[in-house]
Protein backbone atom coordinates (compact mmCIF):
# COMPACT_ATOMS: atom_id res chain seq x y z
CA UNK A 1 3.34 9.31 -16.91
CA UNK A 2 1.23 7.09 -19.26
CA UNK A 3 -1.99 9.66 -18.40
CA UNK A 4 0.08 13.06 -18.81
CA UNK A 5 1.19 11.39 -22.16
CA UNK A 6 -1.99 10.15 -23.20
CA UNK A 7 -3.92 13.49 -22.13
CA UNK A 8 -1.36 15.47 -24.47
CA UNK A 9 -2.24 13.17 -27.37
CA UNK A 10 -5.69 14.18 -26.65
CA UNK A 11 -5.00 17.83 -27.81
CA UNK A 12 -5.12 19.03 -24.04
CA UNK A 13 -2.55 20.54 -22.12
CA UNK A 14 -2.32 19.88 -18.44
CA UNK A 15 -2.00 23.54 -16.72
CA UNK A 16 -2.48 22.91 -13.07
CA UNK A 17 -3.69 21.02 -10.11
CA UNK A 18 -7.40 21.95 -8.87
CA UNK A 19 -8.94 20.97 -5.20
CA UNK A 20 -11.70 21.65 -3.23
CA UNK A 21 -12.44 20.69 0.15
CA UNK A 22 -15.31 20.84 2.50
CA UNK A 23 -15.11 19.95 6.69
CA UNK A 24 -18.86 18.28 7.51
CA UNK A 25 -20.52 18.43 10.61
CA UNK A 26 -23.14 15.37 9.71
CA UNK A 27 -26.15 15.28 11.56
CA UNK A 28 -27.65 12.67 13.82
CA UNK A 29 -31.43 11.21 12.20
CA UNK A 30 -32.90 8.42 14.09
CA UNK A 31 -34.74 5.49 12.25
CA UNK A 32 -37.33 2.78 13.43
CA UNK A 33 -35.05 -0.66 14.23
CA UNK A 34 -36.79 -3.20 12.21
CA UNK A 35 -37.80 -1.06 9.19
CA UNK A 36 -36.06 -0.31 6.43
CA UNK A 37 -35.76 3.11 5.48
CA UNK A 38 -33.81 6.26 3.57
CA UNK A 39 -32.05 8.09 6.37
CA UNK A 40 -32.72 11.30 4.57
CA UNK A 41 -30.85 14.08 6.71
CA UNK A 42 -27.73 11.87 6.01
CA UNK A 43 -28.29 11.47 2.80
CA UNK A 44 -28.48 15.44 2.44
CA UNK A 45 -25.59 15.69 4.51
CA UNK A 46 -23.15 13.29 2.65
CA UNK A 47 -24.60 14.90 -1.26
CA UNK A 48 -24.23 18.11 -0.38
CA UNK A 49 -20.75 18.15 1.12
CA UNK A 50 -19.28 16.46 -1.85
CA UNK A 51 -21.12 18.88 -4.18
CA UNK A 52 -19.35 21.74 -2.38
CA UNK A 53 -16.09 20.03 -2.45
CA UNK A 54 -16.64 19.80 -6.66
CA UNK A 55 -17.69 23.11 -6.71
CA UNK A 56 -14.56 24.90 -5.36
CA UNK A 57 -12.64 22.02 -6.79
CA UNK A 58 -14.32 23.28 -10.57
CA UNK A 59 -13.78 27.24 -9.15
CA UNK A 60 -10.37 26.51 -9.19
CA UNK A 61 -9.86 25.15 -12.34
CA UNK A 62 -11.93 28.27 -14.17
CA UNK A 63 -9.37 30.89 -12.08
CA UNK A 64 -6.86 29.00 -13.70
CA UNK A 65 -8.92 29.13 -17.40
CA UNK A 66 -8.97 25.52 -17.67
CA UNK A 67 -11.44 24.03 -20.65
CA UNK A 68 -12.37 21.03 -17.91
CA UNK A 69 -10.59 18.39 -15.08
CA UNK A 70 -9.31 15.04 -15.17
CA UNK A 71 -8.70 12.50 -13.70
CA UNK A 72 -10.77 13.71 -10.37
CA UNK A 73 -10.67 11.62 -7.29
CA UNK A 74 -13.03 12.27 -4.28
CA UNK A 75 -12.38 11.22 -0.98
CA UNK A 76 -13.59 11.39 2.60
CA UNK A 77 -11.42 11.55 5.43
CA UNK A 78 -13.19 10.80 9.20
CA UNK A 79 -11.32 13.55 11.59
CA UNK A 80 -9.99 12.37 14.95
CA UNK A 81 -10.75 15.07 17.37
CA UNK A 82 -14.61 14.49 16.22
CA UNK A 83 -16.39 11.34 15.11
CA UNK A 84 -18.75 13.75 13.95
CA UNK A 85 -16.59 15.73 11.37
CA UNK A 86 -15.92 14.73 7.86
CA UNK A 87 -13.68 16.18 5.43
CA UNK A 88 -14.65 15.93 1.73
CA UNK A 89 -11.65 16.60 -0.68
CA UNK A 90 -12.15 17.03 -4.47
CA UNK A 91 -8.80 16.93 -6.32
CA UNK A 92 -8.01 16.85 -10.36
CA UNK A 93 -5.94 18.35 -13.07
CA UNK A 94 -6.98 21.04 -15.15
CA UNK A 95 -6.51 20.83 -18.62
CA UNK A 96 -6.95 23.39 -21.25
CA UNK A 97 -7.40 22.24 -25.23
CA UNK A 98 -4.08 23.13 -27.12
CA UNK A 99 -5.62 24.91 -29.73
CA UNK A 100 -8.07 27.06 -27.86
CA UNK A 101 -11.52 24.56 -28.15
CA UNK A 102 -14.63 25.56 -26.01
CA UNK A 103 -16.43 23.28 -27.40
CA UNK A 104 -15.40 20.82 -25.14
CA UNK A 105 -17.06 22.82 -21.91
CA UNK A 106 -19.87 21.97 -19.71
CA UNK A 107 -22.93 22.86 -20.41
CA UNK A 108 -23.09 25.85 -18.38
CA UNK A 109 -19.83 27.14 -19.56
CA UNK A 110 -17.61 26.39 -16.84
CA UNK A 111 -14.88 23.46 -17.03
CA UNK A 112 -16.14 19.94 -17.80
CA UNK A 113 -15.21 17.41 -15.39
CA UNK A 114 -14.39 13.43 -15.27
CA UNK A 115 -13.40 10.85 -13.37
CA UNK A 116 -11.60 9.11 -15.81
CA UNK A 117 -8.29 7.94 -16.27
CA UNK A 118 -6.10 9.74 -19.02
CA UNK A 119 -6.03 6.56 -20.97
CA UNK A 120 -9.87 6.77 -20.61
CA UNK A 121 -10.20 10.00 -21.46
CA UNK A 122 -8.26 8.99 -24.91
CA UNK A 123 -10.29 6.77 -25.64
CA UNK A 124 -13.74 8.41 -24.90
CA UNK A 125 -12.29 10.83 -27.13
CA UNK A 126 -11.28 8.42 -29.82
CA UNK A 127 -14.55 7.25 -30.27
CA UNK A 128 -15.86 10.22 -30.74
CA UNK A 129 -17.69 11.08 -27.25
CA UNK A 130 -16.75 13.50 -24.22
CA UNK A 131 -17.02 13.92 -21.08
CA UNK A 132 -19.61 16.64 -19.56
CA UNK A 133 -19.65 16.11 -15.77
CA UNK A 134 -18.84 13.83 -12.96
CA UNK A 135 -22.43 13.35 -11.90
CA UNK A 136 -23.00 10.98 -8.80
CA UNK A 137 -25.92 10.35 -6.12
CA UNK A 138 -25.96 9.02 -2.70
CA UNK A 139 -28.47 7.18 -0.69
CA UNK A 140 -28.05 6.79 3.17
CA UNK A 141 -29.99 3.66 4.16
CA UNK A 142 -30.88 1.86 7.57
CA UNK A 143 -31.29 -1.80 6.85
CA UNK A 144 -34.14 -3.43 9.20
CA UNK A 145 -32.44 -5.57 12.50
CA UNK A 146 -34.01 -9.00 12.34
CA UNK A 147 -36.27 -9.60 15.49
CA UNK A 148 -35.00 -13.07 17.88
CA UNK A 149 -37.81 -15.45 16.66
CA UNK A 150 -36.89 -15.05 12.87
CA UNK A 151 -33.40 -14.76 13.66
CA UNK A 152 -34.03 -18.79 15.06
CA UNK A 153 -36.44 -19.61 12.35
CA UNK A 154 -33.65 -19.59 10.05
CA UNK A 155 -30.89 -21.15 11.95
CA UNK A 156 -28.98 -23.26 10.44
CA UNK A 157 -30.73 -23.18 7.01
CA UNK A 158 -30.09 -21.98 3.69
CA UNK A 159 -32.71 -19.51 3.48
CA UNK A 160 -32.77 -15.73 1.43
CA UNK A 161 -32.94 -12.97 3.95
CA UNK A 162 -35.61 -10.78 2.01
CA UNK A 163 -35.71 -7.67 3.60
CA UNK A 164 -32.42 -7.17 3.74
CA UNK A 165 -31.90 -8.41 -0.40
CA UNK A 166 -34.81 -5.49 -0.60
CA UNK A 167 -33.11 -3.17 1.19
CA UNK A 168 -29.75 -3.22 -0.59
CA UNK A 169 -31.34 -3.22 -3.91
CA UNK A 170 -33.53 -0.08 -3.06
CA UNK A 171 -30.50 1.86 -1.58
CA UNK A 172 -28.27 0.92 -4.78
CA UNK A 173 -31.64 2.00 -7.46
CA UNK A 174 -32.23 5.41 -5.47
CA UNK A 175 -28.34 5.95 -5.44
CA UNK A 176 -28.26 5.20 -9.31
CA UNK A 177 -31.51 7.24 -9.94
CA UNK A 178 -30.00 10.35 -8.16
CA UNK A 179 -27.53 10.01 -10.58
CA UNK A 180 -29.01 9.45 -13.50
CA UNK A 181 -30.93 12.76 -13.22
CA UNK A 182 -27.71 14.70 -12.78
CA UNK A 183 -26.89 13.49 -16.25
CA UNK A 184 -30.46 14.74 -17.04
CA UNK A 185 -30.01 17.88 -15.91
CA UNK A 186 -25.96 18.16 -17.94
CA UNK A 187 -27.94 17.14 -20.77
CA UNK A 188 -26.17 13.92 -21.49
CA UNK A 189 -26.58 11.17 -23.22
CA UNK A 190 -25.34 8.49 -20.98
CA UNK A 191 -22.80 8.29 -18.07
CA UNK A 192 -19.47 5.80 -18.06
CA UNK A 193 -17.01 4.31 -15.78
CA UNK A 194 -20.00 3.95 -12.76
CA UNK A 195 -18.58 2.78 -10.02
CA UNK A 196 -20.96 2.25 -6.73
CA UNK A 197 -19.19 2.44 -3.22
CA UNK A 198 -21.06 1.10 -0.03
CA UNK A 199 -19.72 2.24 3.27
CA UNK A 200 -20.59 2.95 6.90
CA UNK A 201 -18.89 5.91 7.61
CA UNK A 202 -18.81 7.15 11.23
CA UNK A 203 -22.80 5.13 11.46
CA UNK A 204 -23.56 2.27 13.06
CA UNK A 205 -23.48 -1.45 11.03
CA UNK A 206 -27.18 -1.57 9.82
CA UNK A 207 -26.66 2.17 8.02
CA UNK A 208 -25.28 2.03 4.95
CA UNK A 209 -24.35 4.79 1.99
CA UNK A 210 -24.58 3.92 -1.39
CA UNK A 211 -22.67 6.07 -3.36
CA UNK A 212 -22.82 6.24 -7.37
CA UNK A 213 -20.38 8.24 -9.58
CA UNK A 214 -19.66 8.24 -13.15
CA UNK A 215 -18.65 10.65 -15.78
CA UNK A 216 -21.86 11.97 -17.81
CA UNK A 217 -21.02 11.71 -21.82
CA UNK A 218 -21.99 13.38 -24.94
């Protein structure tokens, strides 16, 4: 109630639920055991399932002649009768500006979109910024096994594991990095609300996503 409310007092009238969704078939990449390393077919897989999830999602909300969507949420759902299969689901309100403003589009045109919350999306406006696109970027990353003899070198001791410290910190920048350039490319000027999600999926322990999303600003 407090986001419908808030969105209204933005000057933008909520006019419709949008989705998009996307079923996955990820692919199988194998990767040396005690190296780190990008696990690039995943990371392909995992970007470019979400990206088609948006873009229906967004296709949706311009058959409806909405100005952009709110409050979007992005989720991925593992299907049981495949460990294989994803599904990617891209869901939002679409909003149109109460007195007829497309100057609050996307750069190409088409609906702006954000992750924010309507009380966010107040105050972004408020201050006299808004949103431009929900950019993100995602980095699939096999973190190196530790061999037996420095597995017992460090038994017992208080002692920094340094390829592994390496390893998340190199999977976070290249997630962040991916995103940045979306914001590049939507000509923004910064993104808000980031928000970086690690998880395993359907892989085994030592593979890793990274996932950065934010909503791009002007």
């Amino acid at each position: 109630m407090n986001e419908f409310l808030l969105v209204r007092k933005s000057g933008f009238e909520p006019i419709g639920l949008c989705m998009g969704t996307c079923v996955y078939h990820v692919g199988v990449q194998w990767g040396a055991w005690s190296r780190n390393q990008e696990m690039e077919v995943l990371s392909k897989a995992m970007y470019h399932a979400r990206e088609l999830a948006m873009a229906r999602m967004r296709a949706e909300a311009s058959a409806m002649g909405a100005d952009g969507i709110v409050g979007v949420k992005l989720t991925i759902k593992r299907l049981e009768w495949d460990e294989h299969l994803l599904e990617f689901i891209a869901i939002g309100t679409g909003v149109v500006h109460g007195e007829g403003h497309k100057g609050f589009r996307a750069h190409d045109g088409g609906p702006f979109t954000s992750d924010l919350s309507g009380q966010d999306f107040w105050s972004l406006l408020h201050s006299g910024y808004r949103p431009v696109q929900m950019v993100m970027g995602s980095c699939v990353y096999h973190v190196a096994h530790r061999g037996v003899l420095a597995g017992m070198a460090s038994m017992g001791r208080n002692v920094e594991l340094e390829n592994f410290t390496s390893a998340m910190y190199e999977a976070r920048e290249i997630a962040v990095e991916r995103m940045q350039f979306e914001a590049s490319a939507a000509q923004a000027e910064g993104v808000v609300g980031v928000d970086i999600h690690e998880g395993s999926h359907v892989w085994k322990p030592h593979v890793i996503e990274f996932f950065a999303i934010g909503t791009a600003v002007v």
